[in-house]
PDB file of N, CA and C in Angstrom:
ATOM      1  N   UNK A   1     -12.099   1.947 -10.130  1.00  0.00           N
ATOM      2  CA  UNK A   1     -13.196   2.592 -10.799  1.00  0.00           C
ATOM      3  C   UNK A   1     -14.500   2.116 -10.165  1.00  0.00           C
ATOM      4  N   UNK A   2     -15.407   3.107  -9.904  1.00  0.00           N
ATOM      5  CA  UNK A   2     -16.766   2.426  -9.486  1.00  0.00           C
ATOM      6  C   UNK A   2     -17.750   2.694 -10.251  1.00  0.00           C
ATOM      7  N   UNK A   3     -18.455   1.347 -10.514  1.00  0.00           N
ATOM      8  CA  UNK A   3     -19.311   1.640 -11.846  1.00  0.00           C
ATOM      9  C   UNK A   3     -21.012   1.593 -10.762  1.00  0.00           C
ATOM     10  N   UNK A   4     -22.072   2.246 -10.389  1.00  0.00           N
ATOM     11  CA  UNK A   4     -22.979   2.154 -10.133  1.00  0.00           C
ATOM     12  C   UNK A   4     -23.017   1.678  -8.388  1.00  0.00           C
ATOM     13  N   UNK A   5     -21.815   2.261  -7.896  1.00  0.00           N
ATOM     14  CA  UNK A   5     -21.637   1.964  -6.457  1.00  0.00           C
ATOM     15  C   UNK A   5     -20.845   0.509  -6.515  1.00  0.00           C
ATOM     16  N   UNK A   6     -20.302   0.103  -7.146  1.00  0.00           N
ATOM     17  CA  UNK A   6     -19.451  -1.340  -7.644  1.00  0.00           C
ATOM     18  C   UNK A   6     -18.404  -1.095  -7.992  1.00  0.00           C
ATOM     19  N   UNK A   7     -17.516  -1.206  -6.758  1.00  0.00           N
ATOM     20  CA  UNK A   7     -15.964  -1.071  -7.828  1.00  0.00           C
ATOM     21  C   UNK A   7     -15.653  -2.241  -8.196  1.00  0.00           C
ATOM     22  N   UNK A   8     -14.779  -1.911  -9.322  1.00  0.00           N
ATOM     23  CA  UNK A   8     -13.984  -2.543 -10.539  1.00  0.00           C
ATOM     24  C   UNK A   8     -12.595  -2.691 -10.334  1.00  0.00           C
ATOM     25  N   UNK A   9     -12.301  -3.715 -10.363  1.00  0.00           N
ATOM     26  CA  UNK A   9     -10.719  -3.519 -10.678  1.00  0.00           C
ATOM     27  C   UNK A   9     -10.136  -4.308  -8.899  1.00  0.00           C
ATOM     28  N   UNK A  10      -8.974  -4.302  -8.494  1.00  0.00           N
ATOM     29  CA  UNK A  10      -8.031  -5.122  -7.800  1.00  0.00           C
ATOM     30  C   UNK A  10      -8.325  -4.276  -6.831  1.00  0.00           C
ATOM     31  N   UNK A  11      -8.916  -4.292  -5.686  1.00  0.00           N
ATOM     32  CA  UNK A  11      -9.265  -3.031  -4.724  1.00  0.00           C
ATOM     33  C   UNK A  11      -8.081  -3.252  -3.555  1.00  0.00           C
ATOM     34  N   UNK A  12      -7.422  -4.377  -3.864  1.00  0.00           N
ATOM     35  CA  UNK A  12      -6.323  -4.773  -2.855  1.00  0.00           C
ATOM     36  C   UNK A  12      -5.358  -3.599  -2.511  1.00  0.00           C
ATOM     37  N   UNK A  13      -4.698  -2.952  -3.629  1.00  0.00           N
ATOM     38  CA  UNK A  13      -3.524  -2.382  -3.531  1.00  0.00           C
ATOM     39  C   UNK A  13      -4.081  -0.951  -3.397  1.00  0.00           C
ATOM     40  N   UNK A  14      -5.263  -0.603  -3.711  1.00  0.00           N
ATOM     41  CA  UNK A  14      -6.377   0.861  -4.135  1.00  0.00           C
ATOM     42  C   UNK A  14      -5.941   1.761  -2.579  1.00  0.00           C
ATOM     43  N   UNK A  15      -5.327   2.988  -3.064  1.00  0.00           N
ATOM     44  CA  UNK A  15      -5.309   4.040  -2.103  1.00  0.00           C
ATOM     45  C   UNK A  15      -6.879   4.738  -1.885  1.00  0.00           C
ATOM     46  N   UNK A  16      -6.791   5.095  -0.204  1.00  0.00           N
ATOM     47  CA  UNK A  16      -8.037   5.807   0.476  1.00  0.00           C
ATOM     48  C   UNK A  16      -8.694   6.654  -0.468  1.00  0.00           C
ATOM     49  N   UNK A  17      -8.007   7.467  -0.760  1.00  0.00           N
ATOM     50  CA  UNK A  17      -8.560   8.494  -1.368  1.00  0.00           C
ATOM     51  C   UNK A  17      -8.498   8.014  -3.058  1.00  0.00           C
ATOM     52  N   UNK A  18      -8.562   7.069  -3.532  1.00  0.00           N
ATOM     53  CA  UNK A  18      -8.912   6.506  -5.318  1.00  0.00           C
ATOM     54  C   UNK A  18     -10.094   6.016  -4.549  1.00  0.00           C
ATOM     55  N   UNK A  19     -10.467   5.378  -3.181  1.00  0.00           N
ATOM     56  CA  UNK A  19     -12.014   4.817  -3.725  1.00  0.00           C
ATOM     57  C   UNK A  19     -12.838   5.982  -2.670  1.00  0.00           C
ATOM     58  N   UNK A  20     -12.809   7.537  -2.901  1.00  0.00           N
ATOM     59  CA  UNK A  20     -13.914   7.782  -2.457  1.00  0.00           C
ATOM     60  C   UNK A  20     -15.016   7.777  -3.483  1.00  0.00           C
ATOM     61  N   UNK A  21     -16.323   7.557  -3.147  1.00  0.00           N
ATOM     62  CA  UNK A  21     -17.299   7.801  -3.973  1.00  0.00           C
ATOM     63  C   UNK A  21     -17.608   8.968  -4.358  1.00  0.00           C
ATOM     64  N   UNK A  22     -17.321  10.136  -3.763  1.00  0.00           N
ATOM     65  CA  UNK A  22     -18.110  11.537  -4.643  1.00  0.00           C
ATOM     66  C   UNK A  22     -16.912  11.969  -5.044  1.00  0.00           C
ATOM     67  N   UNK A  23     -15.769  11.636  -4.931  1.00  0.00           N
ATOM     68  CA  UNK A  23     -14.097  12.569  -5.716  1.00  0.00           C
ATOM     69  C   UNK A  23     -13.144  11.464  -5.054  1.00  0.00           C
ATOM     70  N   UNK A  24     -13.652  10.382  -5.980  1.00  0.00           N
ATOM     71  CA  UNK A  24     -11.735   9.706  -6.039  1.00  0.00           C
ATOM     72  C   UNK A  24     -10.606  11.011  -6.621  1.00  0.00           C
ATOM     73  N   UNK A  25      -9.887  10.596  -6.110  1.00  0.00           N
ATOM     74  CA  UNK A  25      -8.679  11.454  -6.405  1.00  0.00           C
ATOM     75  C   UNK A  25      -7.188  10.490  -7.011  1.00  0.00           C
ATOM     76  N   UNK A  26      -6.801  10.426  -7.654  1.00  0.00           N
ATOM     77  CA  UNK A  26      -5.439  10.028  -8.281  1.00  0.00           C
ATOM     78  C   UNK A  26      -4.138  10.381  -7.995  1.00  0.00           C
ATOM     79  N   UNK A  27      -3.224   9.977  -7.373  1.00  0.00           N
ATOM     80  CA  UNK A  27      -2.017  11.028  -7.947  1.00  0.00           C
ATOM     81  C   UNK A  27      -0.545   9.700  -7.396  1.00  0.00           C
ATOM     82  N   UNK A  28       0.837  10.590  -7.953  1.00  0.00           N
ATOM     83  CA  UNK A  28       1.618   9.837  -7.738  1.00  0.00           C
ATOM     84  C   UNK A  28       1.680   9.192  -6.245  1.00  0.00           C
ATOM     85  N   UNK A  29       1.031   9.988  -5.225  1.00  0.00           N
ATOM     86  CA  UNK A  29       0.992   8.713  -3.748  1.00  0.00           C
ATOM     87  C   UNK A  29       0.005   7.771  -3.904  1.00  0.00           C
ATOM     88  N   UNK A  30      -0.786   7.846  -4.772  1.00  0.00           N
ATOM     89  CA  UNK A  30      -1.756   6.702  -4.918  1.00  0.00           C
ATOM     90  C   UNK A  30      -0.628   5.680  -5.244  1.00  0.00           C
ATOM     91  N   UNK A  31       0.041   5.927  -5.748  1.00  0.00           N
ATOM     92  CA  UNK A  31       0.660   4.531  -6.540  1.00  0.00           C
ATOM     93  C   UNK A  31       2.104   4.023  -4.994  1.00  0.00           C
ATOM     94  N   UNK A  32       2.825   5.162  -4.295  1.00  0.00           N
ATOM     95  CA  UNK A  32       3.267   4.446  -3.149  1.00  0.00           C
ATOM     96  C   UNK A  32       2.062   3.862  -2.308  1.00  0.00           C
ATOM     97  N   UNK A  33       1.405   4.386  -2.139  1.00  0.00           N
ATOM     98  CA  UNK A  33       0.466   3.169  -1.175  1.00  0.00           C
ATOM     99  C   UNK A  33       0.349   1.850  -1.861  1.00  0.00           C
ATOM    100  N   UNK A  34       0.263   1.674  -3.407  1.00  0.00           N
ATOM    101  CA  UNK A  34       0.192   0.618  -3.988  1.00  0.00           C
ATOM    102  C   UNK A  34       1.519  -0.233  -3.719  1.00  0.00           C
ATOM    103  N   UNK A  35       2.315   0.285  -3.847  1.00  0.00           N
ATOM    104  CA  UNK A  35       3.770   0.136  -3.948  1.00  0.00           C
ATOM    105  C   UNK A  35       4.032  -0.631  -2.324  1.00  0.00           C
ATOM    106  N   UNK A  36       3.101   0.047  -1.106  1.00  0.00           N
ATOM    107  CA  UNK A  36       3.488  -0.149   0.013  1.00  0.00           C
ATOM    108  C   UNK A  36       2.949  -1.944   0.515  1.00  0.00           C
ATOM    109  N   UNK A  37       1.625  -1.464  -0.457  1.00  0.00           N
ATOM    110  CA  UNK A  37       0.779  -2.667   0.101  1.00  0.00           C
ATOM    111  C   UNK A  37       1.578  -4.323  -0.725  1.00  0.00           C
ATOM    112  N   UNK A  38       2.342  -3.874  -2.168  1.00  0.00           N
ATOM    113  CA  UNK A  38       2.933  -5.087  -2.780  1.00  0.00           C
ATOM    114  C   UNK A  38       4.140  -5.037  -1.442  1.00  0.00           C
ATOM    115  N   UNK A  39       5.009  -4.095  -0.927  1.00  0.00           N
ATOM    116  CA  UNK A  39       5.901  -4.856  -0.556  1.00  0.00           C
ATOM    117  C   UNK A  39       5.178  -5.249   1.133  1.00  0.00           C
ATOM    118  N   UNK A  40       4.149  -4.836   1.119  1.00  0.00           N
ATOM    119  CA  UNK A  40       3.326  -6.233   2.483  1.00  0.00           C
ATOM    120  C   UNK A  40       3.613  -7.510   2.101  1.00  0.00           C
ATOM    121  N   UNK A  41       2.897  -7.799   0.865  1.00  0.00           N
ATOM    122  CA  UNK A  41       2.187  -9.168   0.448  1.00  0.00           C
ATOM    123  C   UNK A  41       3.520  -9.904   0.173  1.00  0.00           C
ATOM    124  N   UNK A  42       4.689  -9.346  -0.541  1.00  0.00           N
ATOM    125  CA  UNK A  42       6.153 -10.041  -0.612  1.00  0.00           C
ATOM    126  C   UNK A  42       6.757 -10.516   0.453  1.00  0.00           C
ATOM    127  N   UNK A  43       6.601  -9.154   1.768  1.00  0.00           N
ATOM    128  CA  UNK A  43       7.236  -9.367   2.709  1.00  0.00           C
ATOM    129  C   UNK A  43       7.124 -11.228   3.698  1.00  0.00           C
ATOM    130  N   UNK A  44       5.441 -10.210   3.729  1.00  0.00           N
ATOM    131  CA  UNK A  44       4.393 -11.566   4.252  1.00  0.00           C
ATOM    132  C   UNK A  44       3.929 -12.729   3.691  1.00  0.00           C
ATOM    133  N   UNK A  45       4.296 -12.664   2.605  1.00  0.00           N
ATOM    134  CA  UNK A  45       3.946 -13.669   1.478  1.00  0.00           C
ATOM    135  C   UNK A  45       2.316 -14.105   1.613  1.00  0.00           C
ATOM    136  N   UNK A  46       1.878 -13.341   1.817  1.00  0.00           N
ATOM    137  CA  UNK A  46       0.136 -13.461   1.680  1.00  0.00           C
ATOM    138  C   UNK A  46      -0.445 -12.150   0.790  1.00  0.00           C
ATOM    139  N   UNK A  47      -1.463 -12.753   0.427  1.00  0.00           N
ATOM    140  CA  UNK A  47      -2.305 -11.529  -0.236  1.00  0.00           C
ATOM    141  C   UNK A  47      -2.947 -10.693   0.639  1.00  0.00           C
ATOM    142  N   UNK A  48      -2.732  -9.380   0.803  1.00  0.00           N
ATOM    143  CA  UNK A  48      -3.592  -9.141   1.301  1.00  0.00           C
ATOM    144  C   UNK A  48      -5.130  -8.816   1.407  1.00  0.00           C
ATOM    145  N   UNK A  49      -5.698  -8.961   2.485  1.00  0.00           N
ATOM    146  CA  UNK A  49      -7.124  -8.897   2.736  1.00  0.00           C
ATOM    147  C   UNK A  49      -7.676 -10.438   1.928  1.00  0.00           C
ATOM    148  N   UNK A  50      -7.052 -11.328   1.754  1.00  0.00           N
ATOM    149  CA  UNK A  50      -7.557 -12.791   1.424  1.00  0.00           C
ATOM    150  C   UNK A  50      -8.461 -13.008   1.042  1.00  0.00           C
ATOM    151  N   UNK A  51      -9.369 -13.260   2.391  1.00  0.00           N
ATOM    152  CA  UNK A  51     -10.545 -13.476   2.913  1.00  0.00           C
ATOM    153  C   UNK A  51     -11.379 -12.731   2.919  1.00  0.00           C
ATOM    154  N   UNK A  52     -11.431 -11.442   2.802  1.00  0.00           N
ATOM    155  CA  UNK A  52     -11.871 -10.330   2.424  1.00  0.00           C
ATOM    156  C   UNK A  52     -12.375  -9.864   1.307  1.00  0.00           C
ATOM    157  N   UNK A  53     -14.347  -9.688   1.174  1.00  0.00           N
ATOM    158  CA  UNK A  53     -15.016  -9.121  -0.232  1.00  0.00           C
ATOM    159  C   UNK A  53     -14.483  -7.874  -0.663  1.00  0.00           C
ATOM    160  N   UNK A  54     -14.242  -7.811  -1.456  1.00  0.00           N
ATOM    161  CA  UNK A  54     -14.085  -6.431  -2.154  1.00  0.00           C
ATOM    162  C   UNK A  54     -14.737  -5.241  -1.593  1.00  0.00           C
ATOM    163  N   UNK A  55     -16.223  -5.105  -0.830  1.00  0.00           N
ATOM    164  CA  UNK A  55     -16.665  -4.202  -0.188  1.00  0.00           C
ATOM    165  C   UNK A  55     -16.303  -4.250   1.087  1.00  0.00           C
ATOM    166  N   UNK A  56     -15.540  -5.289   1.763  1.00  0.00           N
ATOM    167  CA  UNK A  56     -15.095  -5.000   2.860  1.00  0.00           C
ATOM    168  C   UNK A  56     -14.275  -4.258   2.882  1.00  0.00           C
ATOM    169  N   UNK A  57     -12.986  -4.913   1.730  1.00  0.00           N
ATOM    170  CA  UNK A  57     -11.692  -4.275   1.873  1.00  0.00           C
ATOM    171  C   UNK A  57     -11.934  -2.641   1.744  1.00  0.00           C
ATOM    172  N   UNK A  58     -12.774  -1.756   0.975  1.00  0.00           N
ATOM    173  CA  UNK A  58     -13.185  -1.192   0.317  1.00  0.00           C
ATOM    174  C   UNK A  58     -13.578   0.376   1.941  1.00  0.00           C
ATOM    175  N   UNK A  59     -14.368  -0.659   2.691  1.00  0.00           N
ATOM    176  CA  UNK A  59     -14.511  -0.052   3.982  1.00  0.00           C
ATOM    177  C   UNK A  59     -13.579  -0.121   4.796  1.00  0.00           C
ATOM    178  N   UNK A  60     -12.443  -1.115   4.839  1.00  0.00           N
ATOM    179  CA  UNK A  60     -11.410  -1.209   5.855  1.00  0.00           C
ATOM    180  C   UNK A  60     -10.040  -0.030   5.145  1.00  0.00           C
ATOM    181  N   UNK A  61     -10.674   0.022   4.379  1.00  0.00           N
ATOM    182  CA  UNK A  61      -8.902   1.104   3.482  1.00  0.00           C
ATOM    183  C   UNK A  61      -9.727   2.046   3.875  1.00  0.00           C
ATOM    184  N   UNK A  62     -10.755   2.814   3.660  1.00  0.00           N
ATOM    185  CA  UNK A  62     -11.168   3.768   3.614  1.00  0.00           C
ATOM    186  C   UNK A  62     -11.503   4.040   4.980  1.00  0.00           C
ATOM    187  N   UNK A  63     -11.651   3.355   6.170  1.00  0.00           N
ATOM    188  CA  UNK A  63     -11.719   3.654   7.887  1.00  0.00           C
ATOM    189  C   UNK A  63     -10.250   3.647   8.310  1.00  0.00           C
ATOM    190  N   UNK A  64      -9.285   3.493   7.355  1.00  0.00           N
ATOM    191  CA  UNK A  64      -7.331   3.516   7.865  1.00  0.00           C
ATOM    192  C   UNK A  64      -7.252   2.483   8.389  1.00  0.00           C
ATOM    193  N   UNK A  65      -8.138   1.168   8.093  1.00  0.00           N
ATOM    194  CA  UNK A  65      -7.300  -0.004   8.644  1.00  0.00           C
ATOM    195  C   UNK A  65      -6.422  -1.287   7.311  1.00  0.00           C
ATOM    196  N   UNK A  66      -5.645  -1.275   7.610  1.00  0.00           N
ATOM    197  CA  UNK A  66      -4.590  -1.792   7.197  1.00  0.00           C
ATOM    198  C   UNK A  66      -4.355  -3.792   7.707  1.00  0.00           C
ATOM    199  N   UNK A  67      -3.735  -4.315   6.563  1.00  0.00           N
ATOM    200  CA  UNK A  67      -3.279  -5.041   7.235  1.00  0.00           C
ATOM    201  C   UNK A  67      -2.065  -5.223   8.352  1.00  0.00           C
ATOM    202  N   UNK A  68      -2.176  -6.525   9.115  1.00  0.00           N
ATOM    203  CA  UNK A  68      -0.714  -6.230  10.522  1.00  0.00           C
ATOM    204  C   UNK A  68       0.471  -6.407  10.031  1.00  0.00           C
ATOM    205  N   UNK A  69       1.011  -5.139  10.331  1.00  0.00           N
ATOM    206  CA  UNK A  69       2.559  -4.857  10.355  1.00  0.00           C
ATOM    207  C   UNK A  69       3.409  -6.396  11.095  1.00  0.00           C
ATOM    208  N   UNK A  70       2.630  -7.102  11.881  1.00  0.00           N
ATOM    209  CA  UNK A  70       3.357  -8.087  12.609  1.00  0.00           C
ATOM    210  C   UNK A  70       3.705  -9.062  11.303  1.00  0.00           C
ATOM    211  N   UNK A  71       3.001  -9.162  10.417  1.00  0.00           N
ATOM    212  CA  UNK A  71       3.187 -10.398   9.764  1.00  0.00           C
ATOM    213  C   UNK A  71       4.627 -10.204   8.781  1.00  0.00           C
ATOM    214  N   UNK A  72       5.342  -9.166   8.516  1.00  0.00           N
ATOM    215  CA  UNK A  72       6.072  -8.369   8.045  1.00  0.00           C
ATOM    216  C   UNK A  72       7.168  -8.902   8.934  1.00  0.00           C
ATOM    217  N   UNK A  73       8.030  -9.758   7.778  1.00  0.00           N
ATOM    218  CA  UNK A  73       9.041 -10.324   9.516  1.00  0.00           C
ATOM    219  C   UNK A  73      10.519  -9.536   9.640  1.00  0.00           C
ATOM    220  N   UNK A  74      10.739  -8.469   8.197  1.00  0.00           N
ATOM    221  CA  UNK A  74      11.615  -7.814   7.963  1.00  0.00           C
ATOM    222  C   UNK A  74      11.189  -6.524   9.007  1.00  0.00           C
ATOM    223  N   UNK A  75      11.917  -6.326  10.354  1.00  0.00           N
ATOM    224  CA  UNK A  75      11.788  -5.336  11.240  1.00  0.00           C
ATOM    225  C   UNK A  75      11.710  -4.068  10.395  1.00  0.00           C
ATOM    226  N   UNK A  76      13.039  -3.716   9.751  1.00  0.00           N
ATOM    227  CA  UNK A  76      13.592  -2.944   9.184  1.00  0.00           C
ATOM    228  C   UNK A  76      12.524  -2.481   8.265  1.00  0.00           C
ATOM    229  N   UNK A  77      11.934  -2.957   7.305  1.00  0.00           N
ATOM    230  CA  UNK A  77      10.457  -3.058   6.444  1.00  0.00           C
ATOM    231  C   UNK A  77       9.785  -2.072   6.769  1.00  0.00           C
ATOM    232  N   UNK A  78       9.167  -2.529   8.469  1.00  0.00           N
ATOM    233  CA  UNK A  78       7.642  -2.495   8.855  1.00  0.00           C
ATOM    234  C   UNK A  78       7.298  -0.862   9.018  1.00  0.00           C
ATOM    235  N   UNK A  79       8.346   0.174   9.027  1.00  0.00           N
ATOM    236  CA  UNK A  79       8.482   1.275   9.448  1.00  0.00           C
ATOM    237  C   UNK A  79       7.599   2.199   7.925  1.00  0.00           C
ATOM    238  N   UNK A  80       8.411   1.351   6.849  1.00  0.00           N
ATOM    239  CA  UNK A  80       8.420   2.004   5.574  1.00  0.00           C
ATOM    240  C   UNK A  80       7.286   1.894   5.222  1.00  0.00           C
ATOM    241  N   UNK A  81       6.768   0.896   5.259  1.00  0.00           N
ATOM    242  CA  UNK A  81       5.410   0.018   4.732  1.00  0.00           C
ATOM    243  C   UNK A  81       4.106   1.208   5.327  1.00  0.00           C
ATOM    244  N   UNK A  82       4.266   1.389   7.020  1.00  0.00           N
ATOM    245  CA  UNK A  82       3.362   2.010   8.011  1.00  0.00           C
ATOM    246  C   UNK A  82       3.125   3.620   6.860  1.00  0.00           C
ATOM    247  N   UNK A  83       4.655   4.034   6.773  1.00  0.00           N
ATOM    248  CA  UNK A  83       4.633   5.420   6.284  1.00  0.00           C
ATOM    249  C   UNK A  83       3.790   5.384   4.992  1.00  0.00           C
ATOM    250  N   UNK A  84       4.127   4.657   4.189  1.00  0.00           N
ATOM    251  CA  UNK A  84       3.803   4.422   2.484  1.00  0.00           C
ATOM    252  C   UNK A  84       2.312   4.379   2.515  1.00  0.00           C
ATOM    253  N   UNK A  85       1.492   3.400   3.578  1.00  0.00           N
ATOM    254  CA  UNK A  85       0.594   3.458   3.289  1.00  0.00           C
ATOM    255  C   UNK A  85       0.023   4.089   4.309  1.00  0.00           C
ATOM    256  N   UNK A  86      -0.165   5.214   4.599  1.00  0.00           N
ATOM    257  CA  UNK A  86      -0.718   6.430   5.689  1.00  0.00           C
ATOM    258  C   UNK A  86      -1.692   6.044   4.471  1.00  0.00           C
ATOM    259  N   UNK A  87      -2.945   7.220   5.526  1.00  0.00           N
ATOM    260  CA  UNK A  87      -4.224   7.460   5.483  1.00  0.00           C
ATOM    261  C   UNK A  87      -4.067   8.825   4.604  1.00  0.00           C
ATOM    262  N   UNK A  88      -3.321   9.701   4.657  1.00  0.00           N
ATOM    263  CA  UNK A  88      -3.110  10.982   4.256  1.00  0.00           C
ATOM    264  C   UNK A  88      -2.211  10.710   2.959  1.00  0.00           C
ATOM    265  N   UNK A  89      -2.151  10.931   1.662  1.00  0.00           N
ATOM    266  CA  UNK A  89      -1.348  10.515   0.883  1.00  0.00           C
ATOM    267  C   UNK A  89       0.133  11.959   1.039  1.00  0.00           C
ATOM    268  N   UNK A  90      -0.306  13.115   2.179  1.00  0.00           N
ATOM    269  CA  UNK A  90       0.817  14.258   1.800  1.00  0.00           C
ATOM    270  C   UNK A  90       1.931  13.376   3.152  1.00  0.00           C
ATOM    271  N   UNK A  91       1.452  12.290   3.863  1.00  0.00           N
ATOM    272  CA  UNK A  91       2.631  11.640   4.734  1.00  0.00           C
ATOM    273  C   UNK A  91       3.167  10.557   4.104  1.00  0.00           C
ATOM    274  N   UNK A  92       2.900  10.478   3.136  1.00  0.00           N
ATOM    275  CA  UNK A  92       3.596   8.905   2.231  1.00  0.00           C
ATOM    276  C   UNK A  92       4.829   9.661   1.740  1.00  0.00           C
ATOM    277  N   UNK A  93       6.123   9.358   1.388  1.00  0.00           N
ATOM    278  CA  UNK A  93       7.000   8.817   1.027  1.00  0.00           C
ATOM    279  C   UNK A  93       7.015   9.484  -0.508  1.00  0.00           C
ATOM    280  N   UNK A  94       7.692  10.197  -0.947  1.00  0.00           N
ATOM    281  CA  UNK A  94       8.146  10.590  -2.499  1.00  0.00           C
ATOM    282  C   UNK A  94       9.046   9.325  -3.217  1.00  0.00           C
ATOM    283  N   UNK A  95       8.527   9.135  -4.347  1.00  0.00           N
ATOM    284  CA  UNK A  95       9.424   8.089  -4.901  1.00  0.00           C
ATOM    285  C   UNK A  95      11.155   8.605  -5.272  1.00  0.00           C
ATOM    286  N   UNK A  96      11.675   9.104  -4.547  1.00  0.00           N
ATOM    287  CA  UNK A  96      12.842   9.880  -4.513  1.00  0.00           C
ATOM    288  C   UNK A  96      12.883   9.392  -3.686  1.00  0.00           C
ATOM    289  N   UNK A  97      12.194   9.491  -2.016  1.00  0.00           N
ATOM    290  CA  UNK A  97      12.879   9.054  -0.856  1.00  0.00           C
ATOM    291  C   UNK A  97      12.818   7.924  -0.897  1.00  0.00           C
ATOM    292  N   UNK A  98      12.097   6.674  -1.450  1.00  0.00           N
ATOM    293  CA  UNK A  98      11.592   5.685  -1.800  1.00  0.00           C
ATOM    294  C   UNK A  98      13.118   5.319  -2.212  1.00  0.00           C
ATOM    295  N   UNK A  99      13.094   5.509  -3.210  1.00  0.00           N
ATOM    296  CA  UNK A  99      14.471   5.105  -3.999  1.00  0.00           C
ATOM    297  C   UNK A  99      15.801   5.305  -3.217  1.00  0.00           C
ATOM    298  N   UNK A 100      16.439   6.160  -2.322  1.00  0.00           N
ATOM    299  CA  UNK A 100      17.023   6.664  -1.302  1.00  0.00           C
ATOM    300  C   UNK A 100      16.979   5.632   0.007  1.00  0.00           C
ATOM    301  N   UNK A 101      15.636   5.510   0.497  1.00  0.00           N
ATOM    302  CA  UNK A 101      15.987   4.382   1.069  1.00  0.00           C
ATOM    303  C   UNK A 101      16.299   3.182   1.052  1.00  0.00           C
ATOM    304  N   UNK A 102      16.117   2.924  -0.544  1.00  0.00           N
ATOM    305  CA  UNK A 102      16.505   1.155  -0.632  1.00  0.00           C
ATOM    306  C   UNK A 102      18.139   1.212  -1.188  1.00  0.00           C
ATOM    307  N   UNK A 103      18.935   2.224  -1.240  1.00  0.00           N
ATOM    308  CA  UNK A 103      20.128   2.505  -1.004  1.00  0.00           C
ATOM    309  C   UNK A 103      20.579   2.153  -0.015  1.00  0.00           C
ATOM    310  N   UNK A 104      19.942   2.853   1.282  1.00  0.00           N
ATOM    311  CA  UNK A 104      20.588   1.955   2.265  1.00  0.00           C
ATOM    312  C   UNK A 104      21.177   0.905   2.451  1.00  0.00           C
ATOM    313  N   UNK A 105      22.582   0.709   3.254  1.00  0.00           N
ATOM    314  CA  UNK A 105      22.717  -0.700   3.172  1.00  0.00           C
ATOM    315  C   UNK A 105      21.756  -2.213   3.858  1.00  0.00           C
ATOM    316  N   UNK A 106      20.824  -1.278   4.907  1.00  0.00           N
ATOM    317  CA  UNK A 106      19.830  -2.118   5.587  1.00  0.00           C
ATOM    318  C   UNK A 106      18.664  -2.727   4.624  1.00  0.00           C
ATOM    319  N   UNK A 107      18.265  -2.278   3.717  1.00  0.00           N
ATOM    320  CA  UNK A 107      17.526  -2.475   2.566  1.00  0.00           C
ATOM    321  C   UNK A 107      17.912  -3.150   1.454  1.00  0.00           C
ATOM    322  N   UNK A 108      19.736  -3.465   1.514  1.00  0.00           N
ATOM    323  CA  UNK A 108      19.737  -3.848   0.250  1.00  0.00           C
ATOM    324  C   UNK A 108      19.325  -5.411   0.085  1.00  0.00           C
ATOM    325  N   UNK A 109      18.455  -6.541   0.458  1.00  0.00           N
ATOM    326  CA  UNK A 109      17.343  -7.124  -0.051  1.00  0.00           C
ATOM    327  C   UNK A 109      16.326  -7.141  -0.624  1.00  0.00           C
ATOM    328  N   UNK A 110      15.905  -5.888  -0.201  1.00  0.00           N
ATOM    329  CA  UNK A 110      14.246  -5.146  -0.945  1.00  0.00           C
ATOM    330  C   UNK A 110      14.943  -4.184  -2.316  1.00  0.00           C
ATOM    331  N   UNK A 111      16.377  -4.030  -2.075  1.00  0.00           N
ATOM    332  CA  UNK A 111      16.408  -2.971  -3.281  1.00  0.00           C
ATOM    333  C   UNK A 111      16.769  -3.998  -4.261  1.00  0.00           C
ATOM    334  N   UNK A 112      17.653  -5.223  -4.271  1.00  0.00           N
ATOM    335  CA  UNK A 112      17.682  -6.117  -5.150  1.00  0.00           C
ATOM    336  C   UNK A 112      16.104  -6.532  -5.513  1.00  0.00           C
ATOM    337  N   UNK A 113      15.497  -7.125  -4.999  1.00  0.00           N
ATOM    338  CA  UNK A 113      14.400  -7.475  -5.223  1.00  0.00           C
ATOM    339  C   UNK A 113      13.093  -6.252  -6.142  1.00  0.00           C
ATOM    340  N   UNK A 114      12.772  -5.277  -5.931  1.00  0.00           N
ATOM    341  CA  UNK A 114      12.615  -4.013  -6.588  1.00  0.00           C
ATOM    342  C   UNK A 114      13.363  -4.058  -7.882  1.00  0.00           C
ATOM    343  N   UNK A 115      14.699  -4.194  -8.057  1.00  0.00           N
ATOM    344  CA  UNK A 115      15.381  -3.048  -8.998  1.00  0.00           C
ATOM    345  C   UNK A 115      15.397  -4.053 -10.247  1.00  0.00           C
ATOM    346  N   UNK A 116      15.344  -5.859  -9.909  1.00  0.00           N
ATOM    347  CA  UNK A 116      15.492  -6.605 -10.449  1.00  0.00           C
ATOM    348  C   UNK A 116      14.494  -6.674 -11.585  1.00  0.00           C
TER     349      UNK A 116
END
């Protein structure tokens, strides 16, 4: 939420398009990008953007930069993570395929971990 050019709230996990200023927009890919950026911070076991003010992060989501896929030590992961959190929310991932892939047997760590 931005109150007076000030957003509010955990801007960590916040999809591109929730912090524009003249038409945030909402919708169920807002929440896989959220979804994408927790399984970063699990993967990597860091928070992301740390070190990072809230108006930075704020400009770095909204220019498509992301944190590094390198720190992500699950190969298998880094593919899903890239897709989930696109810049475009119509290339993210349906929580159907979402769910589908942690079926896989290559996933089943992240799907225990998730389902738990």
């Amino acid at each position: 939420m931005f109150t007076n050019q000030t957003f509010v709230g955990t801007v960590h996990y916040v999809a591109p398009e929730a912090l524009s200023i003249n038409a945030p927009k909402y919708s169920a890919k807002s929440d896989i990008y959220s979804y994408a950026v927790l399984a970063w911070e699990v993967s990597a076991r860091r928070i992301p953007y740390k070190k990072s003010e809230p108006s930075v992060i704020v400009a770095m989501v909204r220019g498509g930069n992301r944190e590094e896929l390198k720190l992500v030590p699950d190969q298998e992961l880094r593919p899903f993570i890239e897709k989930a959190w696109h810049q475009d929310p119509d290339q993210r991932p349906t929580s159907a395929e979402i769910l589908e892939l942690l079926q896989h047997p290559s996933m089943r760590m992240w799907s225990a971990l998730m389902t738990t």
